[in-house]
N, C-alpha and C. Protein backbone atom coordinates (compact mmCIF):
# COMPACT_ATOMS: atom_id res chain seq x y z
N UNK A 1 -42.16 60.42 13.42
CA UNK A 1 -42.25 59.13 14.07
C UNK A 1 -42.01 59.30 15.57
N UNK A 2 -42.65 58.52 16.49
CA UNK A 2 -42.76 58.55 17.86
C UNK A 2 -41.78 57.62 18.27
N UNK A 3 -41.07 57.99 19.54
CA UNK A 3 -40.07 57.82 19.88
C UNK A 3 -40.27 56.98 21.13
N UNK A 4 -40.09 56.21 21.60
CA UNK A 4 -40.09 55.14 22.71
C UNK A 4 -39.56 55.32 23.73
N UNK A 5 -39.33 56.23 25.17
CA UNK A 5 -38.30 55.48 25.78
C UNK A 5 -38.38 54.33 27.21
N UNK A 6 -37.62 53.50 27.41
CA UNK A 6 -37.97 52.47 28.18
C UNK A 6 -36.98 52.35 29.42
N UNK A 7 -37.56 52.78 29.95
CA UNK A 7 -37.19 52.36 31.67
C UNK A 7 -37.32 51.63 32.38
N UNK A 8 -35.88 50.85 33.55
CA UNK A 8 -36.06 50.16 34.24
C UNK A 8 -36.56 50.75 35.33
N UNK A 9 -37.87 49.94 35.86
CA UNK A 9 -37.91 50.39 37.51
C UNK A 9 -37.98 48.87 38.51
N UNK A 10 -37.82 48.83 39.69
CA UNK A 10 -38.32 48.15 40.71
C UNK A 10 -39.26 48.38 41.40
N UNK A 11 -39.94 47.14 42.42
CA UNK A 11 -40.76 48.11 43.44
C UNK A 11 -40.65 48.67 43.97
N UNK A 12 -41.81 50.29 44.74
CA UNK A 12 -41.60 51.09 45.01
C UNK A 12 -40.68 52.53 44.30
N UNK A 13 -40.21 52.38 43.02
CA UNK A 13 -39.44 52.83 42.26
C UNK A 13 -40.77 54.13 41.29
N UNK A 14 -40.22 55.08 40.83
CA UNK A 14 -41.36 55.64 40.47
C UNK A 14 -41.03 56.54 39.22
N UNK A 15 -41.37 57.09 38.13
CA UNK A 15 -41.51 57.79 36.96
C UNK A 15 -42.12 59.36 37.34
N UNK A 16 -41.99 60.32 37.06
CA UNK A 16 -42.71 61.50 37.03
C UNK A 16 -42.43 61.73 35.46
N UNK A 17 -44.07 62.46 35.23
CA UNK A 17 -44.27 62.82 33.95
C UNK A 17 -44.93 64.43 34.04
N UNK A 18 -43.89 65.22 33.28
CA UNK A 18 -44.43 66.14 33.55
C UNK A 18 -44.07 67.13 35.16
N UNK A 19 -45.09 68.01 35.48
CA UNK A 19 -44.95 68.31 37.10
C UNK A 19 -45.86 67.69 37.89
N UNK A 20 -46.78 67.31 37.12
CA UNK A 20 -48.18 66.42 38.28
C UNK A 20 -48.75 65.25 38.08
N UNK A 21 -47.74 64.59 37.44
CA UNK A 21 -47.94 63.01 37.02
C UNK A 21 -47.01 62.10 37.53
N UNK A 22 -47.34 61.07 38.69
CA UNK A 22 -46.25 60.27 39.13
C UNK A 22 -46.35 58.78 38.71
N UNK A 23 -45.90 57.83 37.98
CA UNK A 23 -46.32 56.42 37.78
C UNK A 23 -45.07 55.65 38.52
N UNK A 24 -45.96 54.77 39.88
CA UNK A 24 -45.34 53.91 40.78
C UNK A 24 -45.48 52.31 40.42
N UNK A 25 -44.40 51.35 40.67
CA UNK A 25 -44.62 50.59 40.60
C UNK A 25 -44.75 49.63 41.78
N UNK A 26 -45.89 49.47 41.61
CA UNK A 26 -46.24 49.07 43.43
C UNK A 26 -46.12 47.47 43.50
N UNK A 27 -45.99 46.55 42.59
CA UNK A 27 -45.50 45.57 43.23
C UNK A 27 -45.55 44.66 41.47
N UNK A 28 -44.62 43.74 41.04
CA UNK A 28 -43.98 42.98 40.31
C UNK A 28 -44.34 41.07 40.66
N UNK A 29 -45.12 40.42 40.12
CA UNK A 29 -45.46 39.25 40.38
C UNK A 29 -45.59 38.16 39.42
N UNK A 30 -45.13 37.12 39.37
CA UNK A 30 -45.41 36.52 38.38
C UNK A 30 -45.47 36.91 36.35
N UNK A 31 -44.76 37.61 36.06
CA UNK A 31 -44.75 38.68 34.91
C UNK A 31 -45.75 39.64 34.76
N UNK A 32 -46.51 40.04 36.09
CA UNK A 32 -47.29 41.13 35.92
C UNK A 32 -47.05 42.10 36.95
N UNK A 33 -46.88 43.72 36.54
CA UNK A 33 -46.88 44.52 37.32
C UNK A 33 -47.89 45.35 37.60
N UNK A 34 -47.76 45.94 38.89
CA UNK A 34 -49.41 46.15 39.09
C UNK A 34 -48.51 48.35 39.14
N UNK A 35 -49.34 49.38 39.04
CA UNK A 35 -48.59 50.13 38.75
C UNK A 35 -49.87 51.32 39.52
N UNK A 36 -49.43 52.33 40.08
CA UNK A 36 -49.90 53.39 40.28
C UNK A 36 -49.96 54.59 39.88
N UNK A 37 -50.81 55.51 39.57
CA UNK A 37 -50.86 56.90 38.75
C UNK A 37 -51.41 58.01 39.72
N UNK A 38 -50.70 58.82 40.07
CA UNK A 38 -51.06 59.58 40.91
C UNK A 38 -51.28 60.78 39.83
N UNK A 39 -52.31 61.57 39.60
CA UNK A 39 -52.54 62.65 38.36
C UNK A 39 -53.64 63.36 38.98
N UNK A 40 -53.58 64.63 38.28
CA UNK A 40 -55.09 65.55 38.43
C UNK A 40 -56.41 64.62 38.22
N UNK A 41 -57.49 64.86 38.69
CA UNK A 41 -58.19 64.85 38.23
C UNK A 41 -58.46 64.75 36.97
N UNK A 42 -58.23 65.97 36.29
CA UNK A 42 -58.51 66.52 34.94
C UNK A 42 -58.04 65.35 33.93
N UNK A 43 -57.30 64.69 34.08
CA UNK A 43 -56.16 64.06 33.18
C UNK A 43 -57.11 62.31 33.21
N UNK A 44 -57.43 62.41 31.93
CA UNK A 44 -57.85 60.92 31.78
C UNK A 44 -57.09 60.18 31.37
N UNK A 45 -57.12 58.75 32.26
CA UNK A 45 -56.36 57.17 32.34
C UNK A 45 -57.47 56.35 32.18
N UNK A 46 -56.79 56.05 30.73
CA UNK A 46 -57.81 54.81 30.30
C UNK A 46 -56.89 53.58 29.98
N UNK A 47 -57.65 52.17 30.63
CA UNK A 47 -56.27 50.97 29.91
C UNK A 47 -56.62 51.65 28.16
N UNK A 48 -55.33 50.99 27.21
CA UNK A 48 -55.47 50.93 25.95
C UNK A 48 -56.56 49.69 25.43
N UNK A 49 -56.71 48.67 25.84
CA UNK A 49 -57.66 47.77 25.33
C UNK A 49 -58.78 48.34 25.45
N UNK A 50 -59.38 48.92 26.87
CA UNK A 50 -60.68 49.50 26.37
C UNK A 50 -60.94 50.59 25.38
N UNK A 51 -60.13 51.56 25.38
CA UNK A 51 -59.92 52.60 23.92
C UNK A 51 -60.32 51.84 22.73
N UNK A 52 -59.46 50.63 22.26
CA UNK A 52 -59.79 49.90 21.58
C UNK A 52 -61.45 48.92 21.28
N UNK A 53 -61.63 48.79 22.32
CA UNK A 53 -63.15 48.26 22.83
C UNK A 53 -64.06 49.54 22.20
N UNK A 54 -63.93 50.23 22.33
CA UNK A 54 -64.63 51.68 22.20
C UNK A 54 -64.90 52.09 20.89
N UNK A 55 -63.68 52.21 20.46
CA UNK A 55 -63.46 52.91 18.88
C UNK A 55 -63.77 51.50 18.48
N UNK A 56 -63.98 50.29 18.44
CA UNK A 56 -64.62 48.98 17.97
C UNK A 56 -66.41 49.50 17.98
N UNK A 57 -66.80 49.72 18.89
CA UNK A 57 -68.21 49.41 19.49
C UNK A 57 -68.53 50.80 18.32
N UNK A 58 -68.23 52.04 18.23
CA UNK A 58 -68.62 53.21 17.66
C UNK A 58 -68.61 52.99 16.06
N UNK A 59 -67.36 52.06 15.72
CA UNK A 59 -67.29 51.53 14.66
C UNK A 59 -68.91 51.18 13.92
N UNK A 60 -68.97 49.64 14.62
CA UNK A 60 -70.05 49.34 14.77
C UNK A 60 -71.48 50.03 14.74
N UNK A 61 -71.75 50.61 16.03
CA UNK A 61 -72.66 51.38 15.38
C UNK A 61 -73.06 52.27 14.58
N UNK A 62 -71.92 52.74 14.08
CA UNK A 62 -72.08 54.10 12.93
C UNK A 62 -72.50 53.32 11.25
N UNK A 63 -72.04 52.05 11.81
CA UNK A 63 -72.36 51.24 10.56
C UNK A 63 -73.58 50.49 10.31
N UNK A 64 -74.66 51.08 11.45
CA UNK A 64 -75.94 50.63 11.95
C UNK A 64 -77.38 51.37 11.53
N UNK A 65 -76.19 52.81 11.72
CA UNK A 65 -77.28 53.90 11.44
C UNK A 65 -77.66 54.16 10.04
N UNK A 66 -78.98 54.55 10.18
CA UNK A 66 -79.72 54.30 8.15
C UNK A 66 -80.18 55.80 7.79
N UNK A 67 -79.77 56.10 6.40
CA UNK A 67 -79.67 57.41 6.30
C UNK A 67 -81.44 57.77 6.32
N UNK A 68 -82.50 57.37 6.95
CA UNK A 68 -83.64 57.96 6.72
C UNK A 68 -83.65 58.63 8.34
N UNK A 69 -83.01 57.87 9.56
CA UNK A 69 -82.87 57.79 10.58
C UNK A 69 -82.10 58.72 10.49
N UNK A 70 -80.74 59.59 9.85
CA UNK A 70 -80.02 60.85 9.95
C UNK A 70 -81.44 62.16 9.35
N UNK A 71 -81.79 61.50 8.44
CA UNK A 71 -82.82 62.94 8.02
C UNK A 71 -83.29 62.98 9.13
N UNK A 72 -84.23 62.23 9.38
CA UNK A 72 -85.35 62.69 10.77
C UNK A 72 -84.19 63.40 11.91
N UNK A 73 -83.69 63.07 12.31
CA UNK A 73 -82.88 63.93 13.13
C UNK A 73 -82.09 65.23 12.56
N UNK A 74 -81.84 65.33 10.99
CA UNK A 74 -81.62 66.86 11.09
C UNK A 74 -83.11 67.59 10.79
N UNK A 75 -84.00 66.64 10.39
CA UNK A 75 -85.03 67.75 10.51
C UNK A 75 -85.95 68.05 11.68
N UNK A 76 -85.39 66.87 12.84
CA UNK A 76 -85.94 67.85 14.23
C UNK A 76 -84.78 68.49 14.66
N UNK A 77 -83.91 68.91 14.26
CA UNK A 77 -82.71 69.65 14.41
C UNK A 77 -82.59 70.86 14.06
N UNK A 78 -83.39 70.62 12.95
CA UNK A 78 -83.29 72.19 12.03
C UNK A 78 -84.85 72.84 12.94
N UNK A 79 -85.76 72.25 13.55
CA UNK A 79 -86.90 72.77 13.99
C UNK A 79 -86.69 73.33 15.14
């Protein structure tokens, strides 16, 4: 089981994750914080709702595709 931990920050206040991951909190308004990620390149940041949006939409289409439409594609596959 995954373990939670929860930190207070303020603005300008900041998290490091890791050696090359910094998360800032750049400003606190109205119950929303707006937050900064300073990371490699390499390292993908995605919100979680779109993840969700995603693995929805793939859902979806996998439930679209018709098995005469998989043959034809392994048999220009196999050619």
């Amino acid at each position: 089981m995954l373990q939670m931990l929860v930190l207070a920050r303020k603005t300008d206040e900041s998290i490091v994750l890791g050696d090359d991951i910094t998360v800032r909190i750049i400003s606190i308004d109205k119950g929303v914080v707006k937050i900064g990620i300073d990371a490699p390149k390499s390292v993908s940041i995605v919100r979680s709702e779109l993840l969700e949006d995603v693995k929805d939409s793939n859902i979806a289409a996998s439930k679209q595709v018709k098995l005469d439409d998989l043959n034809l594609l392994s048999s220009i596959i196999k050619k």
